[in-house]
Protein backbone atom coordinates (compact mmCIF):
# COMPACT_ATOMS: atom_id res chain seq x y z
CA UNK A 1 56.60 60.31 20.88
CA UNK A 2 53.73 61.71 22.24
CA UNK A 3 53.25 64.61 25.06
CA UNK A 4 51.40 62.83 27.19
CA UNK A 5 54.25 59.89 28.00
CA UNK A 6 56.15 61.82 29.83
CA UNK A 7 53.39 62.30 32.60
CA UNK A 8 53.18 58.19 32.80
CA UNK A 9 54.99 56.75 35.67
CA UNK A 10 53.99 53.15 37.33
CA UNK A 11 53.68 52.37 40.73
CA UNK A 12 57.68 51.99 41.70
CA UNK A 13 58.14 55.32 39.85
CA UNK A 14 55.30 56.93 41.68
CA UNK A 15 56.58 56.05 45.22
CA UNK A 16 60.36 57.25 44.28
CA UNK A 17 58.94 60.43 43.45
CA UNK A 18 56.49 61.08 46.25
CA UNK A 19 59.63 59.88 48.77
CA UNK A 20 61.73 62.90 47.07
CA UNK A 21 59.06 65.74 47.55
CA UNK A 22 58.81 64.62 51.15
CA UNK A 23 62.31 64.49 51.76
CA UNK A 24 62.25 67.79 49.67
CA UNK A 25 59.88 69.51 52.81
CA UNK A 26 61.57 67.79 55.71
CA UNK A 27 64.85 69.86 54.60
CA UNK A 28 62.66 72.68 54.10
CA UNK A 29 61.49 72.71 57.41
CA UNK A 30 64.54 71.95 59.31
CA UNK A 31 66.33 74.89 57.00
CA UNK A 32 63.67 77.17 58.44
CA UNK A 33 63.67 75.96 62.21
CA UNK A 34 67.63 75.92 62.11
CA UNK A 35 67.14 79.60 61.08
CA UNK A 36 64.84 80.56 63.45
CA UNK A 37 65.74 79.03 66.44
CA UNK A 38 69.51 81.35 66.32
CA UNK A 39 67.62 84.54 66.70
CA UNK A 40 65.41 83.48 69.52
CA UNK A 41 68.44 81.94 70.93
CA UNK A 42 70.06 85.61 69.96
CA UNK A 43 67.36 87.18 71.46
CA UNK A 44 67.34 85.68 74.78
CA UNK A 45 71.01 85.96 75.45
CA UNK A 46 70.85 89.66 73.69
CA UNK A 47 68.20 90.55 76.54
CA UNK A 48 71.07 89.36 79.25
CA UNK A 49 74.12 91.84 77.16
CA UNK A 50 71.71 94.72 77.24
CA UNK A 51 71.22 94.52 81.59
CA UNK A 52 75.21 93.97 81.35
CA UNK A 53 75.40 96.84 79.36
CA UNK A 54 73.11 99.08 81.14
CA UNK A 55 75.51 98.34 84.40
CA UNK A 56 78.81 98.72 82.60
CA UNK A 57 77.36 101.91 80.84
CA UNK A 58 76.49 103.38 84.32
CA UNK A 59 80.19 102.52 85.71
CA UNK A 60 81.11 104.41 82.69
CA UNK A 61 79.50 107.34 83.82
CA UNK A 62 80.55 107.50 87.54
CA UNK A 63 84.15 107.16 86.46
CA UNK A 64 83.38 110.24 84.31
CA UNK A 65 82.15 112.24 87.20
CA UNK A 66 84.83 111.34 89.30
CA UNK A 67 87.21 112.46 86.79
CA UNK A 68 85.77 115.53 86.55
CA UNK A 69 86.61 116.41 90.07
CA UNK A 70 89.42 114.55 90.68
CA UNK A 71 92.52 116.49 91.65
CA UNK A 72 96.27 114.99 90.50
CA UNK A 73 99.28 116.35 93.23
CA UNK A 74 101.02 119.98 91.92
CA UNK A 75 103.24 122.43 92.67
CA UNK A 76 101.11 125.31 93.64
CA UNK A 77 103.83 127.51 93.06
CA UNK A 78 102.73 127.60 88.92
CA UNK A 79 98.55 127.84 89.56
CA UNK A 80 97.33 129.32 86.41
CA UNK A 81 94.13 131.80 86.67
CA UNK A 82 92.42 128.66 85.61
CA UNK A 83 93.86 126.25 87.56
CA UNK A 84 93.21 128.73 90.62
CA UNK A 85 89.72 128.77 89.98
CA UNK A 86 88.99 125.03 89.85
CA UNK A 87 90.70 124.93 92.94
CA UNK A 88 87.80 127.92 94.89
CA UNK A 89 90.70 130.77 94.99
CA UNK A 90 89.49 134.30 94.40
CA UNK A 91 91.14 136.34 91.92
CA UNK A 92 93.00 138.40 94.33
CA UNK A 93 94.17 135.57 95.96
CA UNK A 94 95.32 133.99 92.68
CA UNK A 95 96.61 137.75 91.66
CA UNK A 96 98.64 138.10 95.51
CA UNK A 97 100.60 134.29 94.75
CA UNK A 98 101.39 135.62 90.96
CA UNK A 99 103.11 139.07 92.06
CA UNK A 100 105.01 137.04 94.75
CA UNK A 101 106.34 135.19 92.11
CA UNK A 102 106.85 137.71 90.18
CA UNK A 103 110.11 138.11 92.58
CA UNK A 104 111.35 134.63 91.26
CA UNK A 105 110.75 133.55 94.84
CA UNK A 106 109.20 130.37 95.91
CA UNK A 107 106.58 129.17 98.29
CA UNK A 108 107.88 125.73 99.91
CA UNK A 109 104.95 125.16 102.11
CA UNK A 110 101.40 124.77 102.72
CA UNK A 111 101.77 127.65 105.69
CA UNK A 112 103.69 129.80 103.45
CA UNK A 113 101.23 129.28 100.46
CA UNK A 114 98.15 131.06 103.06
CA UNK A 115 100.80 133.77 104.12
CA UNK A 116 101.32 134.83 100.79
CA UNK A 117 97.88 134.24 99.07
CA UNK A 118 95.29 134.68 102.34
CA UNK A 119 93.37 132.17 101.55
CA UNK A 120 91.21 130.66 104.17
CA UNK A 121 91.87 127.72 106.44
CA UNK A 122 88.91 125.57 104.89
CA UNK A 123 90.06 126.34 101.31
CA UNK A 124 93.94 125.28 102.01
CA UNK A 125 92.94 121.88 104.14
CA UNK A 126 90.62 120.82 101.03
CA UNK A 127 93.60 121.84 98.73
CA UNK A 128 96.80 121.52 101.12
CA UNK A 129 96.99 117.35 100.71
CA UNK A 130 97.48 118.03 96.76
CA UNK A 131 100.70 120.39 97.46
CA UNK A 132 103.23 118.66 95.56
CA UNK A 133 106.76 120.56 96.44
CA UNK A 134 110.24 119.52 95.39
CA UNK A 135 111.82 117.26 97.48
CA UNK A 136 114.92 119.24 98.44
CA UNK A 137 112.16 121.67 100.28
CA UNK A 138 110.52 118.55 102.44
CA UNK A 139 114.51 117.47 103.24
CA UNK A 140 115.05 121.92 104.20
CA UNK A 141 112.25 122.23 106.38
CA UNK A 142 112.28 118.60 108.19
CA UNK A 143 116.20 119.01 108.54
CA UNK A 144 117.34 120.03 112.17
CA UNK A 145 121.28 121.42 111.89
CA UNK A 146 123.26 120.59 114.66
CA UNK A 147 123.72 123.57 116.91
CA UNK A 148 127.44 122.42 117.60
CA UNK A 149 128.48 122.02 113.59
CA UNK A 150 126.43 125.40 113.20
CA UNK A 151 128.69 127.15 115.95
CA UNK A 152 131.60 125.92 114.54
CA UNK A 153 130.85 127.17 111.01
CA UNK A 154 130.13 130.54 112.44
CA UNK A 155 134.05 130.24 114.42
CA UNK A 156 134.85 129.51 110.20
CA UNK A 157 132.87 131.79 108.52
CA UNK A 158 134.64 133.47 105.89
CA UNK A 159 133.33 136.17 103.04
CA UNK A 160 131.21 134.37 100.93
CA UNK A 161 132.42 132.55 97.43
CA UNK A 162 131.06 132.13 94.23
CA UNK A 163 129.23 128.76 94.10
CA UNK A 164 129.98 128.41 90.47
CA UNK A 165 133.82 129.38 90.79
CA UNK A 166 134.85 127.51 94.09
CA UNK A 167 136.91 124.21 93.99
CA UNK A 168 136.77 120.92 95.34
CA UNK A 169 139.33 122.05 97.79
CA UNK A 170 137.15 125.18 99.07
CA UNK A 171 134.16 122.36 99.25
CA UNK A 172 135.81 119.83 101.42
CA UNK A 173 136.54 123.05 104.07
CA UNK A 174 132.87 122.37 104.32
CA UNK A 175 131.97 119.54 107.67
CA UNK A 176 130.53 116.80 105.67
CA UNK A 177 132.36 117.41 102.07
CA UNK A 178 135.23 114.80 101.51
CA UNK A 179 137.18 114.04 98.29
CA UNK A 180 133.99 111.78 96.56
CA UNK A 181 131.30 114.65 97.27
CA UNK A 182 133.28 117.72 96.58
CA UNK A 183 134.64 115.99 93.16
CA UNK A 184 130.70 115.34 92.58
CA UNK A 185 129.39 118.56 92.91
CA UNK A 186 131.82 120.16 90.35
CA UNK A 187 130.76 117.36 88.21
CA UNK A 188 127.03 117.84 88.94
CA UNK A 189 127.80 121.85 88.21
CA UNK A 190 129.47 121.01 84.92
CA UNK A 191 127.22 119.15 83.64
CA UNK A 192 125.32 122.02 84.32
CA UNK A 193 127.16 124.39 83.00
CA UNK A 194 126.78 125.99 86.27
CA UNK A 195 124.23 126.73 89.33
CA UNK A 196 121.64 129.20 87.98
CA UNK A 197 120.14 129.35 91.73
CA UNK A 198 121.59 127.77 95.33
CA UNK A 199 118.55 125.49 95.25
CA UNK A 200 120.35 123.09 93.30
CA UNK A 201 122.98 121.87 95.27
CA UNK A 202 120.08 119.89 96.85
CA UNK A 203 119.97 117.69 93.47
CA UNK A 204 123.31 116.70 93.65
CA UNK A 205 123.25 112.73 95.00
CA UNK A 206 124.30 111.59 98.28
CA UNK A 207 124.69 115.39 99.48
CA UNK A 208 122.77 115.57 102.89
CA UNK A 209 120.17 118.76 103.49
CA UNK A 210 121.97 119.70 106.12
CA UNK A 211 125.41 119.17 104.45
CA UNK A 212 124.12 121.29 101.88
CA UNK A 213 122.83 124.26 104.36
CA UNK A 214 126.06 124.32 105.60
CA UNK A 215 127.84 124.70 102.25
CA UNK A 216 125.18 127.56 101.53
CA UNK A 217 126.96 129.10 104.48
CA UNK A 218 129.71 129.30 102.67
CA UNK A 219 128.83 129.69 98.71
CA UNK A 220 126.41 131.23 97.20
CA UNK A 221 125.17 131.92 93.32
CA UNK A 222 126.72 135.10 92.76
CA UNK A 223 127.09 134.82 88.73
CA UNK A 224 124.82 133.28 86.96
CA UNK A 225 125.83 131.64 83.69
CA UNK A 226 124.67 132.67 80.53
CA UNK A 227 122.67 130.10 78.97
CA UNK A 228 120.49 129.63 75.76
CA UNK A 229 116.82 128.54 76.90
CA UNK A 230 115.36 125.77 75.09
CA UNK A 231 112.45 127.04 73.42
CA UNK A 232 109.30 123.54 74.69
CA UNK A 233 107.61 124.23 71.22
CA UNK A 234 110.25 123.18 68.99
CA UNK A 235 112.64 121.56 70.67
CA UNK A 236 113.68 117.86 69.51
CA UNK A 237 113.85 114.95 71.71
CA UNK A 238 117.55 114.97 71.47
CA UNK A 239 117.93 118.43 72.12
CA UNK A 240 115.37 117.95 75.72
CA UNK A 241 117.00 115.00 76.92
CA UNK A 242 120.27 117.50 77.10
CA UNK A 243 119.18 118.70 80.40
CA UNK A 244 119.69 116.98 82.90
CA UNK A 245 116.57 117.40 84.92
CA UNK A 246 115.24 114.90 82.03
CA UNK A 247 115.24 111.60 80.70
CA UNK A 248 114.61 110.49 77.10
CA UNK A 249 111.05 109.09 78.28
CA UNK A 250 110.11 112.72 79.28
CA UNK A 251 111.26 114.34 76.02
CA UNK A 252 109.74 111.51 74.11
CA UNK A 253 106.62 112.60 76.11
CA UNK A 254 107.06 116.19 75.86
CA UNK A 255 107.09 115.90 72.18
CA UNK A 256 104.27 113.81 72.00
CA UNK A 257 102.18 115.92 74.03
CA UNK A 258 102.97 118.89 71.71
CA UNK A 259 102.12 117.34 68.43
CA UNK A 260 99.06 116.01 69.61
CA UNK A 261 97.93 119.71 71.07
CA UNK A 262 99.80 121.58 68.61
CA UNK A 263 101.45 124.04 71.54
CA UNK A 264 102.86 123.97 74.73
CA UNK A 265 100.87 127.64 76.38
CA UNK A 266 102.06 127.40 79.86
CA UNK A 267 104.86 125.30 81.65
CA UNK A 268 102.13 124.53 83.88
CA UNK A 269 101.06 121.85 81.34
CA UNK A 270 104.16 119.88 81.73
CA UNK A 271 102.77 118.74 85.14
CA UNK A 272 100.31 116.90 83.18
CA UNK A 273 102.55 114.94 80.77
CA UNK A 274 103.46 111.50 81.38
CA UNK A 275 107.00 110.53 82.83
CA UNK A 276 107.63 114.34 83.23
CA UNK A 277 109.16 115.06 87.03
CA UNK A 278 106.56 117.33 88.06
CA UNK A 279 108.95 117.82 91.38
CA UNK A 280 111.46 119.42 89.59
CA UNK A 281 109.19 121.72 87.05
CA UNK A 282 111.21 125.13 89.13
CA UNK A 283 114.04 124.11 87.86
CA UNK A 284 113.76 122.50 84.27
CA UNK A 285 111.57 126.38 83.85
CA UNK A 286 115.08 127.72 84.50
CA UNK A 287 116.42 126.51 81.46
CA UNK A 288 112.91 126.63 78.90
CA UNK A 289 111.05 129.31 76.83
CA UNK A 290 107.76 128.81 74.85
């Protein structure tokens, strides 16, 4: 057979062929337009993201600032040098509120705060509305006692007991104290294991601030218990949610915060860990070491 036969083709086979070459470029060309039209289609809609972007980028960044100056409520009985200084306090100011407490004595107000530190009436209204004190001190100073029920203690008054050694039957001697309350303060104390300051009769539930000033008439911490402090930086959940100042969801959070830091420097910090009750950081101190 020769070379040249294969390059014969009649008419019929002729038309078949040219009808496949231009099918051929037809699919070429709509491969190329189907590929091209995408990324101006990308293009156009990409132009639309990057506007959204530039908006959603910018939100970004005034959410930043604001969180750079945005103040969270605290006690300002625990103001670290640091903390101090974001806040516009001098050092001696910071240095007069640190050897107050130095005493193991509290501020419980935003008056009280000036009196002891001096600092000036601008500085304590821009920082006064972030004052976060424990609740028993808002019940204290809002509490008017009855000048009748205080008269009649006074008629009462006897030498002063132990608040951790008195029984339910010296508590209900107390106006205000029945059978219920009395038998739920020596629970509250023994779960406890016993008042470290008078403070926390406040914490026991259903006991009315003035109820309570009245018992302080009476009882006072006079011996302190003897207990082992927790030590924040290796304590276990279990062995946090043993006090009673907190729940498993603060331990769990205490923990967390510490592995992800490494260390727990101040108690200070513990105000900023979720689920933690920053109102009662004076007491849960009483019973922690770093």
């Amino acid at each position: 057979m020769s070379f040249k036969s294969h390059f014969k083709f009649n008419k019929q086979e002729r038309s078949g062929i040219f009808f496949l070459l231009l099918i051929i470029i037809l699919l070429q060309v709509g491969l190329f337009v189907f590929k091209t039209y995408p990324e101006k289609s990308n293009s156009r809609y990409f132009g639309i993201d990057s506007i959204q972007q530039a908006q959603v980028d910018l939100l970004k960044q005034k959410a930043l600032e604001e969180d750079a100056v945005k103040q969270y409520p605290f006690n300002p009985n625990f103001i670290s040098d640091y903390k101090g200084y974001t806040l516009g306090m001098s050092l001696e100011e910071i240095d007069r509120l640190h050897h107050f407490r130095a005493g193991n004595t509290y501020v419980n107000s935003a008056s009280e705060f000036q009196k002891v530190t001096l600092v000036s009436d601008s500085l304590l209204r821009r920082i006064a509305p972030y004052f976060k004190f424990p609740e028993w001190t808002k019940n204290r100073s809002g509490t008017a006692v009855n000048t009748k029920s205080r008269s009649q203690n006074v008629v009462d008054k006897k030498p002063l007991q132990d608040l951790n050694s008195v029984t339910a039957e010296d508590l209900k001697s107390v106006n205000g104290i029945g059978d219920k309350l009395s038998a739920r303060i020596i629970k509250f104390r023994n779960r406890l294991g016993g008042f470290l300051v008078d403070e926390q009769l406040y914490d026991v539930y259903g006991l009315e601030p003035e109820v309570v000033i009245r018992t302080l008439e009476r009882f006072k911490v006079q011996k302190k218990p003897i207990i082992e402090k927790i030590n924040i930086n290796t304590a276990s959940v279990e062995e946090l949610q043993k006090l009673i100042y907190l729940q498993k969801k603060a331990a769990f959070s205490i923990v967390n915060y510490r592995n992800i830091n490494k260390n727990i420097n101040s108690f200070e910090e513990l105000s900023k860990i979720e689920n933690f009750p920053s109102d009662k950081l004076d007491r849960i101190v009483l019973y922690l070491s770093l």
